[in-house]
C-alpha atoms as a PDB file:
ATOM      1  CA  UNK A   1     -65.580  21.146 -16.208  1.00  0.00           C
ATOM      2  CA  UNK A   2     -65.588  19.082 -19.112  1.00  0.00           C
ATOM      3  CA  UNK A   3     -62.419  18.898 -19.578  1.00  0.00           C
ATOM      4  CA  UNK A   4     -61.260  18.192 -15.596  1.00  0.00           C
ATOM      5  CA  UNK A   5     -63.492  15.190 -15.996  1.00  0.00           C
ATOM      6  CA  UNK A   6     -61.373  13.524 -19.322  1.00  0.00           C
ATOM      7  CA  UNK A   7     -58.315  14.615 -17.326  1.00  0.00           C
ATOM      8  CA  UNK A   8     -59.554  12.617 -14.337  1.00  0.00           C
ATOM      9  CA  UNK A   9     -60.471   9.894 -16.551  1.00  0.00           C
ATOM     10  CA  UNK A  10     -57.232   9.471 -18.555  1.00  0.00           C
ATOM     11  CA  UNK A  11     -55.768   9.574 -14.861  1.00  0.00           C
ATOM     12  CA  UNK A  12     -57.659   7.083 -13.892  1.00  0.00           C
ATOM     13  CA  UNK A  13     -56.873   4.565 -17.126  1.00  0.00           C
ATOM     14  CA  UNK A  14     -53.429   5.208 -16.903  1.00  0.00           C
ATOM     15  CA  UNK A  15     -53.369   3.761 -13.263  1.00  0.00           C
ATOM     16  CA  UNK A  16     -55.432   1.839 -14.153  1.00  0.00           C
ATOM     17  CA  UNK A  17     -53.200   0.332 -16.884  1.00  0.00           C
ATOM     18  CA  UNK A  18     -50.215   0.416 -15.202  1.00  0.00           C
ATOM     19  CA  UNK A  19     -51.643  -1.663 -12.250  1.00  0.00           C
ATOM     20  CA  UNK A  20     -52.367  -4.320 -14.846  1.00  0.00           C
ATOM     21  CA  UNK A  21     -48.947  -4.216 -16.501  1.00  0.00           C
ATOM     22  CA  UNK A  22     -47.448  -4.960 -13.929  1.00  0.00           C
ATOM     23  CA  UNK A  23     -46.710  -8.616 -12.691  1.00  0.00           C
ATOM     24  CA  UNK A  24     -46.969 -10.821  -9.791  1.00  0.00           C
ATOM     25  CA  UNK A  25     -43.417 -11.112  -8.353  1.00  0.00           C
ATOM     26  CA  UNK A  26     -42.064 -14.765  -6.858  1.00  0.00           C
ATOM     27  CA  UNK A  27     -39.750 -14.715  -4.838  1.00  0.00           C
ATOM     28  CA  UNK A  28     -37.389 -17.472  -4.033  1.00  0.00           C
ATOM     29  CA  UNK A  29     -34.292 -17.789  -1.274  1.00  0.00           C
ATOM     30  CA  UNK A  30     -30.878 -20.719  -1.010  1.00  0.00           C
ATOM     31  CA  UNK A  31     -28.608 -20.442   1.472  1.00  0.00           C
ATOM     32  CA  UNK A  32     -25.908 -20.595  -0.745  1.00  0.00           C
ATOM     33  CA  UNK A  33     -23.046 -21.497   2.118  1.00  0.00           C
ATOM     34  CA  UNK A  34     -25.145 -24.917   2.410  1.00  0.00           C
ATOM     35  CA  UNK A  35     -24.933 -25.702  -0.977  1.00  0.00           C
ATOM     36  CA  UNK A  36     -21.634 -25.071  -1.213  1.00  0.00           C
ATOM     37  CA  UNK A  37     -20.828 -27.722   1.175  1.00  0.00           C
ATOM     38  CA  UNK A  38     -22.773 -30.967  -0.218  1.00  0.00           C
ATOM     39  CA  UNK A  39     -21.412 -29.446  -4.002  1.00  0.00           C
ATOM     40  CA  UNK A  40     -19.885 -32.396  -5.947  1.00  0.00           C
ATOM     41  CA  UNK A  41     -15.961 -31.815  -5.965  1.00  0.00           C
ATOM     42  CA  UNK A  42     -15.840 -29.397  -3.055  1.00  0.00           C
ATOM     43  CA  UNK A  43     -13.884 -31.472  -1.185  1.00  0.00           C
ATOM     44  CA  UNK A  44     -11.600 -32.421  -3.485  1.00  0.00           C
ATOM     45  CA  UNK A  45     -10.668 -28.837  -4.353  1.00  0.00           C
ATOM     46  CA  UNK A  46     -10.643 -28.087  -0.362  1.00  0.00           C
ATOM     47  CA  UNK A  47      -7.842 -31.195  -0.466  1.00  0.00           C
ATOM     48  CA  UNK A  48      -5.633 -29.756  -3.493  1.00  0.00           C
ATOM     49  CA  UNK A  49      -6.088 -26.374  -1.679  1.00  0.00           C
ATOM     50  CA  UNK A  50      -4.727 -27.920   1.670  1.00  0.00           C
ATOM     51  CA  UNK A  51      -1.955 -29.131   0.253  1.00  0.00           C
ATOM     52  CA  UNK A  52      -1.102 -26.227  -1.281  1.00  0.00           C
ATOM     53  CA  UNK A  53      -1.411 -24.473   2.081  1.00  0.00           C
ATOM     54  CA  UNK A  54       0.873 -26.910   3.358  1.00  0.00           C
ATOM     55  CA  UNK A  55       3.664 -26.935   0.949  1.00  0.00           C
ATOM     56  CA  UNK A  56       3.630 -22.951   0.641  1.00  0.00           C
ATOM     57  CA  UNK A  57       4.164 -23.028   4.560  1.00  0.00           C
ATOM     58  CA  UNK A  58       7.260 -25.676   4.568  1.00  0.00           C
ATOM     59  CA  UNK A  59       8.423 -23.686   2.306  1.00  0.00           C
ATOM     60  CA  UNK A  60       8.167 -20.279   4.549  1.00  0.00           C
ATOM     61  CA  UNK A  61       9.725 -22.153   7.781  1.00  0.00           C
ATOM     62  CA  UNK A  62      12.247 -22.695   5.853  1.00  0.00           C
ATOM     63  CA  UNK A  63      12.743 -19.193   4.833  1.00  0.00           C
ATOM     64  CA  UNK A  64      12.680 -18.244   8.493  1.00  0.00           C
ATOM     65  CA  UNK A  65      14.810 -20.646   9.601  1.00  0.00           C
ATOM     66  CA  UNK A  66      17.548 -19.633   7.492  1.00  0.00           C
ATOM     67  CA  UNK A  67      16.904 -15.622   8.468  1.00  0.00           C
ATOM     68  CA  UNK A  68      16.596 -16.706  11.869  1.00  0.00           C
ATOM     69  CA  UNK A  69      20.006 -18.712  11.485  1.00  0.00           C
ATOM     70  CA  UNK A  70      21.829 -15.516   9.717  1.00  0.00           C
ATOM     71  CA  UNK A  71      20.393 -13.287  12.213  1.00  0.00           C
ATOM     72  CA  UNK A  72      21.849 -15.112  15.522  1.00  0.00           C
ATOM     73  CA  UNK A  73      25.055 -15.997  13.629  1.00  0.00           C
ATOM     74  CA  UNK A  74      25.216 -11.903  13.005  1.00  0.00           C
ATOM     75  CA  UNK A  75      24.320 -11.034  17.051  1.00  0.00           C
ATOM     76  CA  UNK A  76      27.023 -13.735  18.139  1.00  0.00           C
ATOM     77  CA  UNK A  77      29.710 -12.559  15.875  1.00  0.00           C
ATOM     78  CA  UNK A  78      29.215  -8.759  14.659  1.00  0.00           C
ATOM     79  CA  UNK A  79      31.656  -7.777  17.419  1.00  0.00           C
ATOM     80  CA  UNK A  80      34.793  -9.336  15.579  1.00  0.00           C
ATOM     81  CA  UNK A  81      33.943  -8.051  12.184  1.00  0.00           C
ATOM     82  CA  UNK A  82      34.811  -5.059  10.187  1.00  0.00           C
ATOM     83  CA  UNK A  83      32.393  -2.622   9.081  1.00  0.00           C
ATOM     84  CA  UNK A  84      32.331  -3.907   6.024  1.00  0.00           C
ATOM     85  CA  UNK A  85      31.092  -7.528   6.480  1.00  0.00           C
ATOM     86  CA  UNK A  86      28.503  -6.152   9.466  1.00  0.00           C
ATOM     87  CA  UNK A  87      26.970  -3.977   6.904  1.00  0.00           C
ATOM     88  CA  UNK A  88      27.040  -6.262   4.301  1.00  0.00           C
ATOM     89  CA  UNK A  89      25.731  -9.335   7.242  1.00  0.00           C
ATOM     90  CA  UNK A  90      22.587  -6.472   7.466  1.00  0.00           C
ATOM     91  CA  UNK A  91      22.028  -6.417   4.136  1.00  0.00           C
ATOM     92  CA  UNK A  92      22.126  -9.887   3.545  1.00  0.00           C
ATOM     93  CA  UNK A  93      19.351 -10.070   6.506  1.00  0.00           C
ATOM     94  CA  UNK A  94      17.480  -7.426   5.708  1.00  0.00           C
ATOM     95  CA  UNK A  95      17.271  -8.598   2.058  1.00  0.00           C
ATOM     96  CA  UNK A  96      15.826 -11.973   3.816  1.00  0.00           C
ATOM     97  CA  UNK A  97      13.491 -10.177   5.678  1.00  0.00           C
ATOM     98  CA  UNK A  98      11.914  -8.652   2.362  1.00  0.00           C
ATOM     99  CA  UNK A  99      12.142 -11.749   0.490  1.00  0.00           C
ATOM    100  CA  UNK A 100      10.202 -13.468   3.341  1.00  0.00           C
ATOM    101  CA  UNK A 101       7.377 -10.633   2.801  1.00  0.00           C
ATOM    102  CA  UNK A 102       7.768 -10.744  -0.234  1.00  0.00           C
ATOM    103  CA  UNK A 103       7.152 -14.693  -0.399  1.00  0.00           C
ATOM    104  CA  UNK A 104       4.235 -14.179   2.064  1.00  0.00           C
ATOM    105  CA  UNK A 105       2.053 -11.724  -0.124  1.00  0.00           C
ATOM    106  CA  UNK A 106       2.695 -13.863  -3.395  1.00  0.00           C
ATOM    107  CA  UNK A 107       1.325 -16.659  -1.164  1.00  0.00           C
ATOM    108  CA  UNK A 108      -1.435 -15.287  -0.827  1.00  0.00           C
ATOM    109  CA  UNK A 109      -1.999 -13.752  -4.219  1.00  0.00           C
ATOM    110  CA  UNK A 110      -1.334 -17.305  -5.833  1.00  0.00           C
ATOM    111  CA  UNK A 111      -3.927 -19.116  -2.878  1.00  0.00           C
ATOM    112  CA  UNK A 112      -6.804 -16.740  -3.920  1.00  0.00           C
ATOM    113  CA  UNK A 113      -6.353 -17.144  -7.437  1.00  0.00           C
ATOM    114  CA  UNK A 114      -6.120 -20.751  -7.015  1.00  0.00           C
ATOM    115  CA  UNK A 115      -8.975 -21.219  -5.103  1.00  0.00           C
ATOM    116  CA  UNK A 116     -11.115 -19.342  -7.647  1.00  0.00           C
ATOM    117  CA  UNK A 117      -9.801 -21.232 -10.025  1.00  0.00           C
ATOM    118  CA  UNK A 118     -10.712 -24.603  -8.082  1.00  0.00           C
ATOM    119  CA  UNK A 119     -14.273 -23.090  -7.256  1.00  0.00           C
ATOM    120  CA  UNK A 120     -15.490 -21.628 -10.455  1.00  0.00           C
ATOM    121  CA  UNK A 121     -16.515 -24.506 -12.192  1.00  0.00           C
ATOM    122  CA  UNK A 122     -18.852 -25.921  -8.853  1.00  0.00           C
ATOM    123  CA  UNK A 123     -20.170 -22.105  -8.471  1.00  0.00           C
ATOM    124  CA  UNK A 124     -20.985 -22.096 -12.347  1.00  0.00           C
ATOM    125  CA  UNK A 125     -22.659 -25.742 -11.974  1.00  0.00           C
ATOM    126  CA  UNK A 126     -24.773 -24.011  -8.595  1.00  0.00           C
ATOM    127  CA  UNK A 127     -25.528 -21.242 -10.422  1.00  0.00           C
ATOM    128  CA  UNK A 128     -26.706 -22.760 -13.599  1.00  0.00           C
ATOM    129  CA  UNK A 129     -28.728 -25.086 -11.638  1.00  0.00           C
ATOM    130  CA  UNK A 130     -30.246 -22.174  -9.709  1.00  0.00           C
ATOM    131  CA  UNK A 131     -31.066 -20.295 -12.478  1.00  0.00           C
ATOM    132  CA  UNK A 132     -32.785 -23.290 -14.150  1.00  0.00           C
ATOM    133  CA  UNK A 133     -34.806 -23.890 -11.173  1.00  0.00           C
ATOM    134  CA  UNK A 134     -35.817 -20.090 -11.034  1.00  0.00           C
ATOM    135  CA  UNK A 135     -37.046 -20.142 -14.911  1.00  0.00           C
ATOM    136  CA  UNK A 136     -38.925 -23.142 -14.416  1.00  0.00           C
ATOM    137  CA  UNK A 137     -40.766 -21.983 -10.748  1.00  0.00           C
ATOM    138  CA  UNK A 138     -41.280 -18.540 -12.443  1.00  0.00           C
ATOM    139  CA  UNK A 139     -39.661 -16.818  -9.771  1.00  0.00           C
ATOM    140  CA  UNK A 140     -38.871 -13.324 -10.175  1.00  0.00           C
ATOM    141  CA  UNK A 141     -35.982 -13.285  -7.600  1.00  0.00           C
ATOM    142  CA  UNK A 142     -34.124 -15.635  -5.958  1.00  0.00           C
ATOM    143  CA  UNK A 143     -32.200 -14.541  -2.924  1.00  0.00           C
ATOM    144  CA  UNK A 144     -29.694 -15.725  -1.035  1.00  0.00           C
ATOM    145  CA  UNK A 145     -30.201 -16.561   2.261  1.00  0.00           C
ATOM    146  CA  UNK A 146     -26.570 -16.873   3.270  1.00  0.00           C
ATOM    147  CA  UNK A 147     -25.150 -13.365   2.030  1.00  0.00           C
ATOM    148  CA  UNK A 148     -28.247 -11.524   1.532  1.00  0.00           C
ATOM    149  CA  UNK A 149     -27.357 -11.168  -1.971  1.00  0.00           C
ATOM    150  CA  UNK A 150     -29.500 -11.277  -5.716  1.00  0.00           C
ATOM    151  CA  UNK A 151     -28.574 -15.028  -7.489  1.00  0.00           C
ATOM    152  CA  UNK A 152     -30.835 -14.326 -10.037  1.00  0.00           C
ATOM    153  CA  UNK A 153     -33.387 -11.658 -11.182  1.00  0.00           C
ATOM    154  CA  UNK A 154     -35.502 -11.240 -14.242  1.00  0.00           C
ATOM    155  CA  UNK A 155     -34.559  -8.666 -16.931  1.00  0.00           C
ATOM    156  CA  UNK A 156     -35.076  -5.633 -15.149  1.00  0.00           C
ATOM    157  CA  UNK A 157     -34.614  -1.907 -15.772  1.00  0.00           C
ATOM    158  CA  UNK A 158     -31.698  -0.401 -14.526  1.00  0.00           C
ATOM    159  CA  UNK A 159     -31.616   2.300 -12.603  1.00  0.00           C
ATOM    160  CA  UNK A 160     -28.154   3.165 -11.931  1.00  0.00           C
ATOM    161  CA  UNK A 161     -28.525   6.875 -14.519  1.00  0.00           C
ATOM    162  CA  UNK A 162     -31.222   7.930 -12.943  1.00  0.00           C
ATOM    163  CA  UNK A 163     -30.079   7.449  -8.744  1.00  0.00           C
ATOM    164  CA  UNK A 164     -26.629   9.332 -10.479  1.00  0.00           C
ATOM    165  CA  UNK A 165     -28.533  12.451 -11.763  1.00  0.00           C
ATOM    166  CA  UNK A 166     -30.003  12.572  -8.558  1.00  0.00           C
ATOM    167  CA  UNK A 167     -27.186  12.411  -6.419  1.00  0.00           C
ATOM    168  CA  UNK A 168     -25.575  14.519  -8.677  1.00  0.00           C
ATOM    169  CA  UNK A 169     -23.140  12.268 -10.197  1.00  0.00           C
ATOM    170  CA  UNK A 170     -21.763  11.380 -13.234  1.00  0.00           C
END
């Protein structure tokens, strides 16, 4: 009996302590996508972007013009040509045809890259500026309101081992 009852009572300061370890948490929220947009030098990396855009896609007409223009000068004369120059005429074309797809997906690698490259340094200044905010409100956790995503959070434990074990993971 005696010893149920320092059992129960060790129980009980052990919640007991843990319920007083543990900390009020603050929570803040941004909608990120709106600060984005009144961010000092967002519109001037939206104009270099743009032109970018713009002289990537001159570029591509180009490159379709002048497949287009082999292609119809191939349909309109194929019939008077050897085997030869047809199949060399389809390789010529077909060799376009790549190179245009080829053009397109470094396009977009190069716009991507470019664009994080143009953003970084506003999303660093946003995020520094949250942060600072959050360590001087106390919050705990800011969220953002526009993606539903974590901006900032307190040192925290992580948890990651432990869901893996359970799941079975490694």
């Amino acid at each position: 009996m005696k010893k149920t009852f320092i059992v129960m009572l060790a129980c009980l300061f052990a919640i007991g302590g843990s319920a007083m370890a543990q900390k009020n948490v603050k929570l803040g929220h941004i909608n990120s996508n709106d600060l984005m947009q009144i961010m000092p030098g967002r519109d001037s990396a939206q104009a270099i972007l743009q032109k970018e855009v713009a002289d990537l896609e001159e570029t591509l007409k180009s490159m379709q013009a002048e497949a287009e223009k082999r292609y119809n000068d191939y349909v309109a004369n194929q019939a008077g040509w050897t085997d030869l120059i047809r199949q060399t005429k389809q390789r010529e074309i077909q060799d376009m045809a790549a190179r245009i797809e080829e053009f397109q997906q470094n396009a977009q690698t190069q716009l991507q890259t470019r664009e994080q490259e143009l953003l970084k340094p506003i999303i660093d200044r946003a995020k520094a500026a949250i942060e600072e905010v959050a360590r001087e409100g106390g919050y705990s956790y800011i969220l953002d309101a526009g993606t539903a995503a974590i901006l900032y959070s307190q040192d925290s434990d992580d948890i990651m081992p432990q869901v893996k074990r359970k799941l079975g993971l490694k």
